[in-house]
PDB file of N, CA and C in Angstrom:
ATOM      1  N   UNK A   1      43.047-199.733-225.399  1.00  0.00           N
ATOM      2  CA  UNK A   1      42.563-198.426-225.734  1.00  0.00           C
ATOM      3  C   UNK A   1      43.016-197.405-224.703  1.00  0.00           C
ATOM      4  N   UNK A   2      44.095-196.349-225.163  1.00  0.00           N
ATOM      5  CA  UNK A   2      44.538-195.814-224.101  1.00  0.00           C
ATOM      6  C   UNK A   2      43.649-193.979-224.724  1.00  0.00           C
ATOM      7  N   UNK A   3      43.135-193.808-223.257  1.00  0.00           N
ATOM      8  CA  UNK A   3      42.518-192.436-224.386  1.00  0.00           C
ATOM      9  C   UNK A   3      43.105-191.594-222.695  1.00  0.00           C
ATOM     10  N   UNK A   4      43.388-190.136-224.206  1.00  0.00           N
ATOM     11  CA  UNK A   4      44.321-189.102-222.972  1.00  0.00           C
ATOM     12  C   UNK A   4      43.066-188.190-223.136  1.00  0.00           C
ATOM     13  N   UNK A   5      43.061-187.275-221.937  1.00  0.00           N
ATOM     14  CA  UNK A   5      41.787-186.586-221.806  1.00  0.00           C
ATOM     15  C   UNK A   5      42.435-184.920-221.894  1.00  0.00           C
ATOM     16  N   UNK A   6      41.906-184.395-222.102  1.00  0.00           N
ATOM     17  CA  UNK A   6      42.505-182.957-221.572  1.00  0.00           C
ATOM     18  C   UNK A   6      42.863-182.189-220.399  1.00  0.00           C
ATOM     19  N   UNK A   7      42.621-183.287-219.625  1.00  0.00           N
ATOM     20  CA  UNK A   7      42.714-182.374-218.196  1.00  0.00           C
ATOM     21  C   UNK A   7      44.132-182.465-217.800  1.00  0.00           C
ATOM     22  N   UNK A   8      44.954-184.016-218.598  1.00  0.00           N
ATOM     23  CA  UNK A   8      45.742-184.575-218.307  1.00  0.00           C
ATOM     24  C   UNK A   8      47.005-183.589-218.651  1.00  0.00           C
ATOM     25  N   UNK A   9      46.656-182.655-220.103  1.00  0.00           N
ATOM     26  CA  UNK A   9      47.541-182.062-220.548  1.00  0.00           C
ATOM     27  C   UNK A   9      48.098-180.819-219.980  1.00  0.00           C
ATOM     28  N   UNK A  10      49.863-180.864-220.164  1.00  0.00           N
ATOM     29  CA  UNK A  10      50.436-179.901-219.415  1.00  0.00           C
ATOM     30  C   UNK A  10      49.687-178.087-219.992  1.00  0.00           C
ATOM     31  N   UNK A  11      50.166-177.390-219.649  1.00  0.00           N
ATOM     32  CA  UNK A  11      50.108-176.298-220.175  1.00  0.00           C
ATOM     33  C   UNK A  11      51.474-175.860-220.926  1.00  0.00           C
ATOM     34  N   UNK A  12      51.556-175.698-221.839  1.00  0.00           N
ATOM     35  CA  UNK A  12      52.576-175.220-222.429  1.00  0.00           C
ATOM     36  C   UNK A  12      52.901-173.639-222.544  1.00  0.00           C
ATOM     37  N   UNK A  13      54.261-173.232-223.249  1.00  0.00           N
ATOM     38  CA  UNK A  13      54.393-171.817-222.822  1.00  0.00           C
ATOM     39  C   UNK A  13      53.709-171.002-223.736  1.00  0.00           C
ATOM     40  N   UNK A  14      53.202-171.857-224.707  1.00  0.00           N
ATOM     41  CA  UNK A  14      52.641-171.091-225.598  1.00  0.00           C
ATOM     42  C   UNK A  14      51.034-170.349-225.188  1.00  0.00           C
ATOM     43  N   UNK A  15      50.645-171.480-224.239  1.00  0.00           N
ATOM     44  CA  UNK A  15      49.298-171.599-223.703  1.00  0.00           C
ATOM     45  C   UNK A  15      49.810-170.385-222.540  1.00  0.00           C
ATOM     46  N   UNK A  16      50.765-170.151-222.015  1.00  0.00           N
ATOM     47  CA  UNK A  16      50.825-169.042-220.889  1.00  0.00           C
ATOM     48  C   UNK A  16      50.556-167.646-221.671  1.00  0.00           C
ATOM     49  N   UNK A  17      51.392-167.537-222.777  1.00  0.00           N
ATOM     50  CA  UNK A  17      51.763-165.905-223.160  1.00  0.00           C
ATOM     51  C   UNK A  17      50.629-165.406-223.243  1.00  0.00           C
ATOM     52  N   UNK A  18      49.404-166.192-223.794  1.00  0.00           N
ATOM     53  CA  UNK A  18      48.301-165.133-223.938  1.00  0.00           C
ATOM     54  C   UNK A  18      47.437-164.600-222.643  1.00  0.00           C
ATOM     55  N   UNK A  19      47.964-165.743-221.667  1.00  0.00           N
ATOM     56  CA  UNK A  19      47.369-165.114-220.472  1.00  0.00           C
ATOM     57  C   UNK A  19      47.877-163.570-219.659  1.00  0.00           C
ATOM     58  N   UNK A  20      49.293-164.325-219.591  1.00  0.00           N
ATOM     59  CA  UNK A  20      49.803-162.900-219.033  1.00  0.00           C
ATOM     60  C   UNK A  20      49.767-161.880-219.934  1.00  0.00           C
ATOM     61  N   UNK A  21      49.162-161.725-221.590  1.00  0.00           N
ATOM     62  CA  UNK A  21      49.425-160.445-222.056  1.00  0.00           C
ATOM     63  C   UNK A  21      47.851-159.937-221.609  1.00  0.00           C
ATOM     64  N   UNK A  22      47.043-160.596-221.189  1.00  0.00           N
ATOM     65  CA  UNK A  22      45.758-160.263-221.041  1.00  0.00           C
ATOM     66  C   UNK A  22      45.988-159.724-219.506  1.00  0.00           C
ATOM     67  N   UNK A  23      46.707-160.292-218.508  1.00  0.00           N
ATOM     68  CA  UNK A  23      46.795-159.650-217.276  1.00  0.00           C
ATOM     69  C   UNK A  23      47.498-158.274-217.212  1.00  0.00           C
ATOM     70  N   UNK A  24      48.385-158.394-218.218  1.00  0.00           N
ATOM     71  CA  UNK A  24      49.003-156.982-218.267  1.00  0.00           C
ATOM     72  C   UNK A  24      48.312-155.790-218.629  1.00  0.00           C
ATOM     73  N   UNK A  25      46.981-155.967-219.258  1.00  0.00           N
ATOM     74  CA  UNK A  25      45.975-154.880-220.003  1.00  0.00           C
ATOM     75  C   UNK A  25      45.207-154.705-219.125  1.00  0.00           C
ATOM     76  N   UNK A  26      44.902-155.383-217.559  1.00  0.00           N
ATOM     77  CA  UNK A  26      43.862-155.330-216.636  1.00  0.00           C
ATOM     78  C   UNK A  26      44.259-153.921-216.112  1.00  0.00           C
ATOM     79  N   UNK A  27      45.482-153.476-215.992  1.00  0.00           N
ATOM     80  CA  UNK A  27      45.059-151.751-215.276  1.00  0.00           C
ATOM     81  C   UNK A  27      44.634-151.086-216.071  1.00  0.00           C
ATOM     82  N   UNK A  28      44.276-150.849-217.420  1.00  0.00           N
ATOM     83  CA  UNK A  28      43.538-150.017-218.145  1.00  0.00           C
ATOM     84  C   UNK A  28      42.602-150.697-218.829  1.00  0.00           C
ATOM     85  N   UNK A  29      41.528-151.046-218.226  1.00  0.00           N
ATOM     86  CA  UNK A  29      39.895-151.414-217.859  1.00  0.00           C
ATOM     87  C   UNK A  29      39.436-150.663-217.300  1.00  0.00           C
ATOM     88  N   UNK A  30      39.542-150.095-216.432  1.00  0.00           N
ATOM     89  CA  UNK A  30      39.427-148.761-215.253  1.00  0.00           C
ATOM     90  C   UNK A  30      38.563-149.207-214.078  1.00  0.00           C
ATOM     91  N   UNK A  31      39.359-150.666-213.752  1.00  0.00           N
ATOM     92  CA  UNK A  31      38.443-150.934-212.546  1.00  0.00           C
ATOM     93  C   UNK A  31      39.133-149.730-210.931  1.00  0.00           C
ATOM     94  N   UNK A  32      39.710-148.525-211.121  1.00  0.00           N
ATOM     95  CA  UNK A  32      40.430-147.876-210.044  1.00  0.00           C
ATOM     96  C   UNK A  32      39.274-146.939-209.050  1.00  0.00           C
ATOM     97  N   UNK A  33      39.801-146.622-208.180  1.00  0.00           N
ATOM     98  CA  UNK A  33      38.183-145.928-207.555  1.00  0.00           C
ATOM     99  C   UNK A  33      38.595-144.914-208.259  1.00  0.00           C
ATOM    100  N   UNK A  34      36.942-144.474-207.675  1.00  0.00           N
ATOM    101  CA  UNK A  34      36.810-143.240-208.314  1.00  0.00           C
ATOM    102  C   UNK A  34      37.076-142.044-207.598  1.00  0.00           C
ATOM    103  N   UNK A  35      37.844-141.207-207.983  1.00  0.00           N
ATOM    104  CA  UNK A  35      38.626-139.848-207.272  1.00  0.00           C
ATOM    105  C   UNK A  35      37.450-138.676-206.752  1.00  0.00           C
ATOM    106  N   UNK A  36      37.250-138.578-208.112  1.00  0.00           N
ATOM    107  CA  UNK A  36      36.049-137.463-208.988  1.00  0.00           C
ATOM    108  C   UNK A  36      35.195-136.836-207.646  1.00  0.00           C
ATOM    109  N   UNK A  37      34.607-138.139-207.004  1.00  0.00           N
ATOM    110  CA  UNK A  37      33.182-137.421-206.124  1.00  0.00           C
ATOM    111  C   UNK A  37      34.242-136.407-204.836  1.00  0.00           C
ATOM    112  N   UNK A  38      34.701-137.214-204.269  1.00  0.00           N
ATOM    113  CA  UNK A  38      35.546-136.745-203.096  1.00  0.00           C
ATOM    114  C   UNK A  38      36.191-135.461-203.134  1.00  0.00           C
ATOM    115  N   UNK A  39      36.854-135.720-204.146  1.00  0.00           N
ATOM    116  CA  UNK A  39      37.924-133.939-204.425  1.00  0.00           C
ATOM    117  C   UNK A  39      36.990-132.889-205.047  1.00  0.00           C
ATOM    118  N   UNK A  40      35.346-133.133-205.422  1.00  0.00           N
ATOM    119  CA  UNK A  40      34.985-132.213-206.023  1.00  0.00           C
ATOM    120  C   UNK A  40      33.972-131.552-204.846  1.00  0.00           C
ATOM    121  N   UNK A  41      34.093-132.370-204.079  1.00  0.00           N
ATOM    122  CA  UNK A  41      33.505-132.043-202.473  1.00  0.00           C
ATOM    123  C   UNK A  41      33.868-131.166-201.745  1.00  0.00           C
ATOM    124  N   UNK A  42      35.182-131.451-201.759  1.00  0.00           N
ATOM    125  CA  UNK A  42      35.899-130.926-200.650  1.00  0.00           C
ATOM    126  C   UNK A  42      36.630-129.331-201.599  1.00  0.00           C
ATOM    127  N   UNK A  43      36.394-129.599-202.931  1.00  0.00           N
ATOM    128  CA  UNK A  43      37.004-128.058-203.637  1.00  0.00           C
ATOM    129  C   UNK A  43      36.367-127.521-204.824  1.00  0.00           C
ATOM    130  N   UNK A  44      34.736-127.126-203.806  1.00  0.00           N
ATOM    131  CA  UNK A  44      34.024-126.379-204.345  1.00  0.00           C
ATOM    132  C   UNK A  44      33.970-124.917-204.429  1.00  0.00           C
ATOM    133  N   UNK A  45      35.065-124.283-203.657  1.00  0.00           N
ATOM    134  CA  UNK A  45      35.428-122.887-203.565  1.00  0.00           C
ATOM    135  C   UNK A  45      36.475-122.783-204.720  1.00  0.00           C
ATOM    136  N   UNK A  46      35.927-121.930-205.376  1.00  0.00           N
ATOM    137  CA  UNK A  46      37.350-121.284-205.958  1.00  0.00           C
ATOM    138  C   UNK A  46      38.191-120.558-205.727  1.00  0.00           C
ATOM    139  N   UNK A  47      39.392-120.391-206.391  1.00  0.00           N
ATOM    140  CA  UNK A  47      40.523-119.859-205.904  1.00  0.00           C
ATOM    141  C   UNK A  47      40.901-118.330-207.023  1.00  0.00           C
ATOM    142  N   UNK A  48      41.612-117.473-206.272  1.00  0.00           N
ATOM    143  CA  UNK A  48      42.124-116.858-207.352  1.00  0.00           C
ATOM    144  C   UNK A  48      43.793-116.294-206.736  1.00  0.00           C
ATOM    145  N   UNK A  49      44.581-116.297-207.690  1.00  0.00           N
ATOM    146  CA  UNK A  49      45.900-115.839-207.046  1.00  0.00           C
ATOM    147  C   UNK A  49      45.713-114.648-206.770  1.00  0.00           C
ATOM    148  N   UNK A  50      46.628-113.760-206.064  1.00  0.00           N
ATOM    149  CA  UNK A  50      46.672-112.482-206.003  1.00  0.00           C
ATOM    150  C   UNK A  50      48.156-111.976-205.402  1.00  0.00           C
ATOM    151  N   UNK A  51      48.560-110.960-205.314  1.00  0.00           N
ATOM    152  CA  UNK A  51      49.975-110.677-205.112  1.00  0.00           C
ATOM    153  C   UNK A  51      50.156-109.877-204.131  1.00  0.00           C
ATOM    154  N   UNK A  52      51.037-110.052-202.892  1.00  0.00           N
ATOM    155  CA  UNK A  52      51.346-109.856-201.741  1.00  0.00           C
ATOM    156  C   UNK A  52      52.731-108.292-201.870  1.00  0.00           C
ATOM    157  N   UNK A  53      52.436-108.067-201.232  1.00  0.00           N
ATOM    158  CA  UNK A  53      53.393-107.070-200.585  1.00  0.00           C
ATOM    159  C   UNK A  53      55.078-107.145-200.844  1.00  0.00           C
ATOM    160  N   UNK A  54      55.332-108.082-200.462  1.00  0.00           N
ATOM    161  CA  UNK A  54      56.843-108.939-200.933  1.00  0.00           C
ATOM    162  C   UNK A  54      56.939-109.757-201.913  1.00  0.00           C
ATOM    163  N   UNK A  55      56.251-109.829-203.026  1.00  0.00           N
ATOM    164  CA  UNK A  55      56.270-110.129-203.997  1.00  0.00           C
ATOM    165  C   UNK A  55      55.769-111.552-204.509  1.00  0.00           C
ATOM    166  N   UNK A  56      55.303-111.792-203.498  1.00  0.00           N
ATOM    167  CA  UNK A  56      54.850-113.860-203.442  1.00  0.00           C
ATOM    168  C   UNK A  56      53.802-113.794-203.754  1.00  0.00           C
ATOM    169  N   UNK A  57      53.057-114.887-204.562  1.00  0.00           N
ATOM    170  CA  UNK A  57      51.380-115.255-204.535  1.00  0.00           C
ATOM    171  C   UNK A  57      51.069-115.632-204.057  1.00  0.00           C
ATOM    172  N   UNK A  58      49.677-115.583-203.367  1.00  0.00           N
ATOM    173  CA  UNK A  58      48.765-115.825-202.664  1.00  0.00           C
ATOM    174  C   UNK A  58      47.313-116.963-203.212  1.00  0.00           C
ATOM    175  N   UNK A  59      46.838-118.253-202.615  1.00  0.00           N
ATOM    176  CA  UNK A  59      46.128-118.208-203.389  1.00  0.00           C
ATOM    177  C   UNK A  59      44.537-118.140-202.447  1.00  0.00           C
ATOM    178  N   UNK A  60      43.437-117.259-203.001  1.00  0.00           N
ATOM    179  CA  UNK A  60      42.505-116.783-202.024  1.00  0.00           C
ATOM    180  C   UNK A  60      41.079-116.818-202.313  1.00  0.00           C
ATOM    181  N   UNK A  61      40.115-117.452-201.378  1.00  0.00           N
ATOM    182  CA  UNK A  61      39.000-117.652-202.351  1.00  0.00           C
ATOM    183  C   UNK A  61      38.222-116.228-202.648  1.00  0.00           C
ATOM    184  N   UNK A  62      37.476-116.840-203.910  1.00  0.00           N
ATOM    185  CA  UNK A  62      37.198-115.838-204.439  1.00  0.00           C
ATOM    186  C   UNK A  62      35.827-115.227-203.586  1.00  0.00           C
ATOM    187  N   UNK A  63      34.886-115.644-202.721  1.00  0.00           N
ATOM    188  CA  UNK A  63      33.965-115.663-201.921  1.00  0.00           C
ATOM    189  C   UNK A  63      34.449-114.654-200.753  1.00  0.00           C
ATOM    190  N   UNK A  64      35.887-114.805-200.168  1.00  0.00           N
ATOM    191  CA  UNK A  64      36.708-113.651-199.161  1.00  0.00           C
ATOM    192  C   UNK A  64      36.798-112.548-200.267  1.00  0.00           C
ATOM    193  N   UNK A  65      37.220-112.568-201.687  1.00  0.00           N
ATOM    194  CA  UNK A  65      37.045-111.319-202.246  1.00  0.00           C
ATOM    195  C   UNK A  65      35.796-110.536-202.508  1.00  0.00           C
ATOM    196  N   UNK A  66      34.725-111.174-202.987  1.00  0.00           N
ATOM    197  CA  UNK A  66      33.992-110.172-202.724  1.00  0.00           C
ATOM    198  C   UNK A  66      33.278-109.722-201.469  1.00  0.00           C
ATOM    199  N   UNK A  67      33.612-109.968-200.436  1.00  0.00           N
ATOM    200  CA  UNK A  67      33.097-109.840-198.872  1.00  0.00           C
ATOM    201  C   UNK A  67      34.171-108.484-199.062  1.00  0.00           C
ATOM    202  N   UNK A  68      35.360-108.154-199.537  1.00  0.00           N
ATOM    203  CA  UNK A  68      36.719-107.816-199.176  1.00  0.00           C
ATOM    204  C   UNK A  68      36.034-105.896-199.720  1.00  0.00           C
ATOM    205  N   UNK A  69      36.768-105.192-199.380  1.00  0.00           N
ATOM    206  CA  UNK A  69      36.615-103.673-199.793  1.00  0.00           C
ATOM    207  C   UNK A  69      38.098-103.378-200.412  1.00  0.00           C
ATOM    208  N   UNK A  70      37.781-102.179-201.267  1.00  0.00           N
ATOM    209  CA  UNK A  70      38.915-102.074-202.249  1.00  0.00           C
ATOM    210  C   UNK A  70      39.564-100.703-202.036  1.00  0.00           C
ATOM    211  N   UNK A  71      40.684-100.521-201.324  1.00  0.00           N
ATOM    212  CA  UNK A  71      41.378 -99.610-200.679  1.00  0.00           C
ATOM    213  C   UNK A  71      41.658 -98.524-201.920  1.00  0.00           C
ATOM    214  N   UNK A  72      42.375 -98.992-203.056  1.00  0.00           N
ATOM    215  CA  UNK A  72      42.865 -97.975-203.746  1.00  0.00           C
ATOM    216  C   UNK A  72      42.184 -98.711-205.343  1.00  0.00           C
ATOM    217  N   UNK A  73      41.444 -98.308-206.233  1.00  0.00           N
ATOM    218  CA  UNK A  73      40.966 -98.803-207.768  1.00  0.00           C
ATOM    219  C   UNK A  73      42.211 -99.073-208.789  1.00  0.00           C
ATOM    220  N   UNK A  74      42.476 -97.753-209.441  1.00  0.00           N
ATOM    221  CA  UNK A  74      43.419 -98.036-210.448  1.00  0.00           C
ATOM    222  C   UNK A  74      44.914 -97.161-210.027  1.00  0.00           C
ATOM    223  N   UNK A  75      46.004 -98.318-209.898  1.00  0.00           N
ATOM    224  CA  UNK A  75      46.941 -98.124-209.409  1.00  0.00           C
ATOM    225  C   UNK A  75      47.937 -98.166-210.250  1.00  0.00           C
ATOM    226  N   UNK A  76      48.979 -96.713-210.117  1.00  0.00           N
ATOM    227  CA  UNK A  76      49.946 -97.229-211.166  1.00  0.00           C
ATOM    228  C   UNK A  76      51.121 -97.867-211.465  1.00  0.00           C
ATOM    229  N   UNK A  77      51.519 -98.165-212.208  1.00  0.00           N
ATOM    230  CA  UNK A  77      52.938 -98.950-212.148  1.00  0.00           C
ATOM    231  C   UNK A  77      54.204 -98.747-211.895  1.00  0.00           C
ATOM    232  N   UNK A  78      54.103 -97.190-211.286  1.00  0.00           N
ATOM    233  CA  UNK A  78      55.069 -96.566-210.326  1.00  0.00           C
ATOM    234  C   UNK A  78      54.586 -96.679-209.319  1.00  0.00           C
ATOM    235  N   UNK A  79      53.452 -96.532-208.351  1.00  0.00           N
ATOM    236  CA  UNK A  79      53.204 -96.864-207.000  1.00  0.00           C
ATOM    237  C   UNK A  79      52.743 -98.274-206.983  1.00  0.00           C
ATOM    238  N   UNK A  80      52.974 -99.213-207.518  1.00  0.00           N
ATOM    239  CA  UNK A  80      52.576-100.844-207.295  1.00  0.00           C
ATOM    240  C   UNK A  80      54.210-100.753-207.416  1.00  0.00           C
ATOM    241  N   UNK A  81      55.307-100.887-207.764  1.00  0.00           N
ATOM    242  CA  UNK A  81      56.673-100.941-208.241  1.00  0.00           C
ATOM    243  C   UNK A  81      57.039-100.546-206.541  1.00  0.00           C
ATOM    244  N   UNK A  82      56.446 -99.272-206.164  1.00  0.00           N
ATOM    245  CA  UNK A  82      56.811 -98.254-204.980  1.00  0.00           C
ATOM    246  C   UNK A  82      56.742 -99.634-203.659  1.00  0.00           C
ATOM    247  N   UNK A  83      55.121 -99.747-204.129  1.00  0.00           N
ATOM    248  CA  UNK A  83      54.832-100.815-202.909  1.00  0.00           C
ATOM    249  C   UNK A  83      55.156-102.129-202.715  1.00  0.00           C
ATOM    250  N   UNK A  84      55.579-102.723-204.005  1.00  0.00           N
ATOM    251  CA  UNK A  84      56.659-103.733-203.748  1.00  0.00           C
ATOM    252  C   UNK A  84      57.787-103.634-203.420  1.00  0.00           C
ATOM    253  N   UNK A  85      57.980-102.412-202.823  1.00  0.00           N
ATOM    254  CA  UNK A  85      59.661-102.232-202.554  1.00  0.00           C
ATOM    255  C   UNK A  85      60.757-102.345-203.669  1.00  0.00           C
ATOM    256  N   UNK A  86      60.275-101.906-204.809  1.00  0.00           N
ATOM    257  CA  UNK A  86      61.397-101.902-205.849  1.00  0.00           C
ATOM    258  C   UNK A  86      61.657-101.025-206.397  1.00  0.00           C
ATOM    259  N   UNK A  87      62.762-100.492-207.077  1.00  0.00           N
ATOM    260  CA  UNK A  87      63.144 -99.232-207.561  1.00  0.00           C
ATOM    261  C   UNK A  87      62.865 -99.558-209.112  1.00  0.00           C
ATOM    262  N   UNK A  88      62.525 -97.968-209.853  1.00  0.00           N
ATOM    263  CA  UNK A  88      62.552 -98.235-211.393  1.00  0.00           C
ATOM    264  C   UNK A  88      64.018 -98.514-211.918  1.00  0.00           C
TER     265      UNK A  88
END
């Protein structure tokens, strides 16, 4: 009486594929840390662009703007043109 047990048996390739297609699906489980707490910590100020003198953006919180005073209200698009240094 010869009896074969299962432990005895090889693994075949058929017996592999389903493993590795199951290892391949493990990065989207979402075991990754979590980003979320940290960056929402550290960028609780908001931002707003605003436009510089030489023509570059700026980006500035919005908390320095309203501390900030407002030199000139409504400006026109010949003296904003003027003060960027550009000709019409």
């Amino acid at each position: 009486m010869s009896h074969t047990s299962k432990k005895e048996t090889k693994i075949s390739r058929r017996g592999i594929l389903p493993l590795l297609g199951s290892l391949a699906l493990l990065p989207y489980l979402g075991f990754s840390k979590d980003t979320d707490t940290k960056e929402t910590t550290s960028t609780d100020e908001e931002f707003k662009t605003l436009l510089k003198s030489d023509g570059t953006t700026v980006k500035v919180k919005v908390t320095a703007l309203k501390k900030s005073k407002v030199l000139k209200k409504n400006v026109s698009n010949k003296s904003l043109l003027s003060w960027l240094g550009r000709k019409l």
